[in-house]
C-alpha atoms as a PDB file:
ATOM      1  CA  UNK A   1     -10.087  13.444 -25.891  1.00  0.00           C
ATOM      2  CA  UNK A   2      -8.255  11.286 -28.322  1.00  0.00           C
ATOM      3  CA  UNK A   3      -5.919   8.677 -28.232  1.00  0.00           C
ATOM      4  CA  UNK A   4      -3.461   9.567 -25.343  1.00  0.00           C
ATOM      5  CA  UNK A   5      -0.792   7.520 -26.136  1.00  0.00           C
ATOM      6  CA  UNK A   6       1.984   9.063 -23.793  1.00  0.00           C
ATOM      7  CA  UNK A   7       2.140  11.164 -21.353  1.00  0.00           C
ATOM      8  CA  UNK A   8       4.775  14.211 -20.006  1.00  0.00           C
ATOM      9  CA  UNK A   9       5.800  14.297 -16.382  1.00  0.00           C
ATOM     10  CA  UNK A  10       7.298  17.624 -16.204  1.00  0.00           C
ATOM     11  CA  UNK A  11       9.278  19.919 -13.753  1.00  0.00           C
ATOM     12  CA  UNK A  12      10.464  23.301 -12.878  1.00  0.00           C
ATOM     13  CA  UNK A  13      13.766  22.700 -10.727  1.00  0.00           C
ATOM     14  CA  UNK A  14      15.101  20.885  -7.073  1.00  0.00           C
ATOM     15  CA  UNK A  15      13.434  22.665  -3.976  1.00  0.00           C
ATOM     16  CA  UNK A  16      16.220  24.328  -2.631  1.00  0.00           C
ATOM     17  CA  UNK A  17      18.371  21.897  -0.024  1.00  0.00           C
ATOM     18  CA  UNK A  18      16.757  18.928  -1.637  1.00  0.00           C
ATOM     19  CA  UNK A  19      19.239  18.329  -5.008  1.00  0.00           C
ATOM     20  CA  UNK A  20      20.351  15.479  -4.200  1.00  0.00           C
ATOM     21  CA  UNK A  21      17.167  13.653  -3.453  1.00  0.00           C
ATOM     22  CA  UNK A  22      16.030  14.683  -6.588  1.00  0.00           C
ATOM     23  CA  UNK A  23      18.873  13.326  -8.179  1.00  0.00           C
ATOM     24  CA  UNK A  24      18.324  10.221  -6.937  1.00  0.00           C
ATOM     25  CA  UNK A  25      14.742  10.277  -7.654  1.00  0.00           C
ATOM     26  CA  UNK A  26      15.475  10.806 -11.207  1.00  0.00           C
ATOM     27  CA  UNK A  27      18.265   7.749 -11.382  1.00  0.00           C
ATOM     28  CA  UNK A  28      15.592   5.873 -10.230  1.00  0.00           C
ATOM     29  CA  UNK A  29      13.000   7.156 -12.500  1.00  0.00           C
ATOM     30  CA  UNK A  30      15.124   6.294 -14.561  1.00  0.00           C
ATOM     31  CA  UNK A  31      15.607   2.333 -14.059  1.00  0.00           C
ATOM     32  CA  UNK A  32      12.211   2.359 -13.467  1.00  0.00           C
ATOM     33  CA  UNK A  33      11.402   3.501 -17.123  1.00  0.00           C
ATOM     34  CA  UNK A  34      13.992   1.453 -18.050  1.00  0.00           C
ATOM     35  CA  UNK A  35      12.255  -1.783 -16.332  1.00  0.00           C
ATOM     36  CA  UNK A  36       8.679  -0.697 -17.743  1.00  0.00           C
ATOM     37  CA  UNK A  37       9.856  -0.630 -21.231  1.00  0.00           C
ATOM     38  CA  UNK A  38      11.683  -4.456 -21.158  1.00  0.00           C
ATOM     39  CA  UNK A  39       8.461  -5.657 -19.549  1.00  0.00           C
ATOM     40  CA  UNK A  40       6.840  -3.865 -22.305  1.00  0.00           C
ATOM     41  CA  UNK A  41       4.640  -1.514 -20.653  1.00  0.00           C
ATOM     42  CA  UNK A  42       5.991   1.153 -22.517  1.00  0.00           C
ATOM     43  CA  UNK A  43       7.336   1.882 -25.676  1.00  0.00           C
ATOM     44  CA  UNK A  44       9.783   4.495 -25.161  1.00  0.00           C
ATOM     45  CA  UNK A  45      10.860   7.233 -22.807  1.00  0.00           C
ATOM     46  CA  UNK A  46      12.894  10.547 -23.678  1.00  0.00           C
ATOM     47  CA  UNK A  47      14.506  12.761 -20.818  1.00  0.00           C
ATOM     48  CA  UNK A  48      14.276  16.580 -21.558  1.00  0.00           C
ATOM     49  CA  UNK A  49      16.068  19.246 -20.063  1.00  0.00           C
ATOM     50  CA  UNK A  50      15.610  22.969 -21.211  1.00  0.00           C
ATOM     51  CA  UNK A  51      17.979  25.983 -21.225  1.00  0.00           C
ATOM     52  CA  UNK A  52      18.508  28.028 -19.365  1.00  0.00           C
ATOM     53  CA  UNK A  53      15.364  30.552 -20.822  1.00  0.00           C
ATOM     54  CA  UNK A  54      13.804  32.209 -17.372  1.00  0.00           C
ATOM     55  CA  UNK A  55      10.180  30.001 -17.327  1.00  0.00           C
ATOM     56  CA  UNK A  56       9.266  27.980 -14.604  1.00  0.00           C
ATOM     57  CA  UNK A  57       8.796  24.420 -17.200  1.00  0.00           C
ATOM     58  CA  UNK A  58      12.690  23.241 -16.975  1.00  0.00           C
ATOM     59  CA  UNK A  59      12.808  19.993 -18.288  1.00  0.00           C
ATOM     60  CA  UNK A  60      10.442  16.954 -18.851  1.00  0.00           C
ATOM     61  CA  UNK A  61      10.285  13.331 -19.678  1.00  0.00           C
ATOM     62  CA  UNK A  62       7.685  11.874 -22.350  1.00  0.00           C
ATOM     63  CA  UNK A  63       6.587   8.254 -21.732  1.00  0.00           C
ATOM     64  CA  UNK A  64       5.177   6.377 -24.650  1.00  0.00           C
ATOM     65  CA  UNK A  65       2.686   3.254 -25.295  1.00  0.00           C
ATOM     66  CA  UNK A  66      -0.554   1.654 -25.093  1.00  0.00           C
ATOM     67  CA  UNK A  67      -3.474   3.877 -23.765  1.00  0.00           C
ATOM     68  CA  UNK A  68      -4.392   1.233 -21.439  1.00  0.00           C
ATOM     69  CA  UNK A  69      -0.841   0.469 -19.917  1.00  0.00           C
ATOM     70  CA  UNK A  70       0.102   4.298 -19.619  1.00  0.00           C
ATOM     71  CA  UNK A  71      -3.153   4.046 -17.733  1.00  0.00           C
ATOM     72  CA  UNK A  72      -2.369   1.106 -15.929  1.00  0.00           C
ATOM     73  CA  UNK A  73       1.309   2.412 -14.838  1.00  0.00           C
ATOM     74  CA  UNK A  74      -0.138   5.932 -13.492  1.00  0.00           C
ATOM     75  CA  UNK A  75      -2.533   4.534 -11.361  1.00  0.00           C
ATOM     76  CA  UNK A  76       0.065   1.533 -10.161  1.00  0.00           C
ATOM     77  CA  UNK A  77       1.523   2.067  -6.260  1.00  0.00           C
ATOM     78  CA  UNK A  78       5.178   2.219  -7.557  1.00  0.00           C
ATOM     79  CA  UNK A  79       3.929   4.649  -9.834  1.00  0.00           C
ATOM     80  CA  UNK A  80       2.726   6.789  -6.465  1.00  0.00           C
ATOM     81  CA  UNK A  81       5.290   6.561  -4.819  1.00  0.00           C
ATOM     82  CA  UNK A  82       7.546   8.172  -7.305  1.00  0.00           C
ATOM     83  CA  UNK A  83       5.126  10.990  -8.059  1.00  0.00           C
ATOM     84  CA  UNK A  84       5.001  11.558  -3.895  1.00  0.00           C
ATOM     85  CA  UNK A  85       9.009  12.237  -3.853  1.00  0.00           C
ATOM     86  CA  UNK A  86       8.637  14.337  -7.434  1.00  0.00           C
ATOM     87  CA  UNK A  87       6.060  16.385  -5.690  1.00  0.00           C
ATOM     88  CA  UNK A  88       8.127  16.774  -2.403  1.00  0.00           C
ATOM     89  CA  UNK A  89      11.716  17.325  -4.295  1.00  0.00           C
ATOM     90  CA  UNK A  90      10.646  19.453  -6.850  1.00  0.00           C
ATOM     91  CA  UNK A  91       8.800  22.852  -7.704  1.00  0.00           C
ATOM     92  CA  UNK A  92       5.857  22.798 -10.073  1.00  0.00           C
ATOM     93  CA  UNK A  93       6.195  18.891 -10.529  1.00  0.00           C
ATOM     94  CA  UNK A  94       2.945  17.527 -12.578  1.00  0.00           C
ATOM     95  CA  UNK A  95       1.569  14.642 -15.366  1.00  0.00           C
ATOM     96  CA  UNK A  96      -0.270  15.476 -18.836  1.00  0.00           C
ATOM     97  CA  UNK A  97      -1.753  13.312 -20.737  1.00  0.00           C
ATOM     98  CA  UNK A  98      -0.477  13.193 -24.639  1.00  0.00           C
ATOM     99  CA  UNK A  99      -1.128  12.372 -27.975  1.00  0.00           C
ATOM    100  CA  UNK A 100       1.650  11.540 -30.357  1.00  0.00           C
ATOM    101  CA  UNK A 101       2.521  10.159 -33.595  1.00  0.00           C
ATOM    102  CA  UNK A 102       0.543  11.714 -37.231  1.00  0.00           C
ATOM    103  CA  UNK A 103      -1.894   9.012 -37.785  1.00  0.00           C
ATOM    104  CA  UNK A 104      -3.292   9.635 -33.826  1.00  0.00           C
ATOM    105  CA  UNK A 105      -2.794  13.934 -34.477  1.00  0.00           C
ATOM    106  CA  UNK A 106      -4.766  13.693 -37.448  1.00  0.00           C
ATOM    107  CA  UNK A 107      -7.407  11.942 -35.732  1.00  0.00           C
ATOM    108  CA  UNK A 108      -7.411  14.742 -33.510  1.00  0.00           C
ATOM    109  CA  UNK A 109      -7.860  17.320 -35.732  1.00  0.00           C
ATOM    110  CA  UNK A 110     -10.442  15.322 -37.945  1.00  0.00           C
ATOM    111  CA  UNK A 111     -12.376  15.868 -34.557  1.00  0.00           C
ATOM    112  CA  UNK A 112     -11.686  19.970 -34.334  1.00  0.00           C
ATOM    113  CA  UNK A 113     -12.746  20.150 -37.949  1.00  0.00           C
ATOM    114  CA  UNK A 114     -15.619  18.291 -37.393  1.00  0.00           C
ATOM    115  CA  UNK A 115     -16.791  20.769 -34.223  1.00  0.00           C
ATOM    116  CA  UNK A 116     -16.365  23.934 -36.535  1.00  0.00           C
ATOM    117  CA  UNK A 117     -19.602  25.099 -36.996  1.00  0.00           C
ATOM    118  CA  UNK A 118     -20.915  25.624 -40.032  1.00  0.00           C
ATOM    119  CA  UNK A 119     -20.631  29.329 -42.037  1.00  0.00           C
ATOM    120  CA  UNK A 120     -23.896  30.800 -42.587  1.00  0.00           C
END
């Protein structure tokens, strides 16, 4: 629905006995963001990490730019391949699709206002 103009790769915590893997995984995460934005594939990336606050949803990163090169970089091989070691070194690992920035929430809500029905 909407302009999804980023997306959120959240995470709960390491599996137990597999910390540093997902250490590494996130150091290269990391330079791979880092490469993705200089090729301009992305706009911007923010790490996230919670405190300490008893939920299972423990940190995040949000990944911002064009629709159609988010698109392009989730369904790339590279882009696989990290997802398979995120799902393997850590609990509740998963990808949302976003919407950011006023102009493209507006939009958004334009739409909700428009689906209200009408009062009778």
């Amino acid at each position: 629905m909407g302009i999804s103009n980023a997306f959120i790769a959240g995470w709960n915590r390491a599996v137990a006995g597999r910390e540093e893997l997902a250490i590494e995984l996130f150091a290269q995460v990391s330079a791979y963001y880092e490469a993705r934005k200089k090729a301009g594939q992305i706009t911007s990336y923010e790490h996230i990490f919670l405190r300490a606050h008893g939920g299972d949803f423990n940190g995040y990163t949000i990944v911002q730019g064009d629709p159609g090169k988010l698109d392009e970089l989730l369904r790339s091989d590279e882009w696989a391949g990290i997802e398979a070691k995120a799902i393997l070194y850590l609990e509740g690992f998963g990808v949302i699709r976003a919407t950011t920035g006023l102009d493209n929430i507006m939009s958004l809500m334009s739409l909700y206002a428009g689906a209200i029905p009408p009062k009778r």
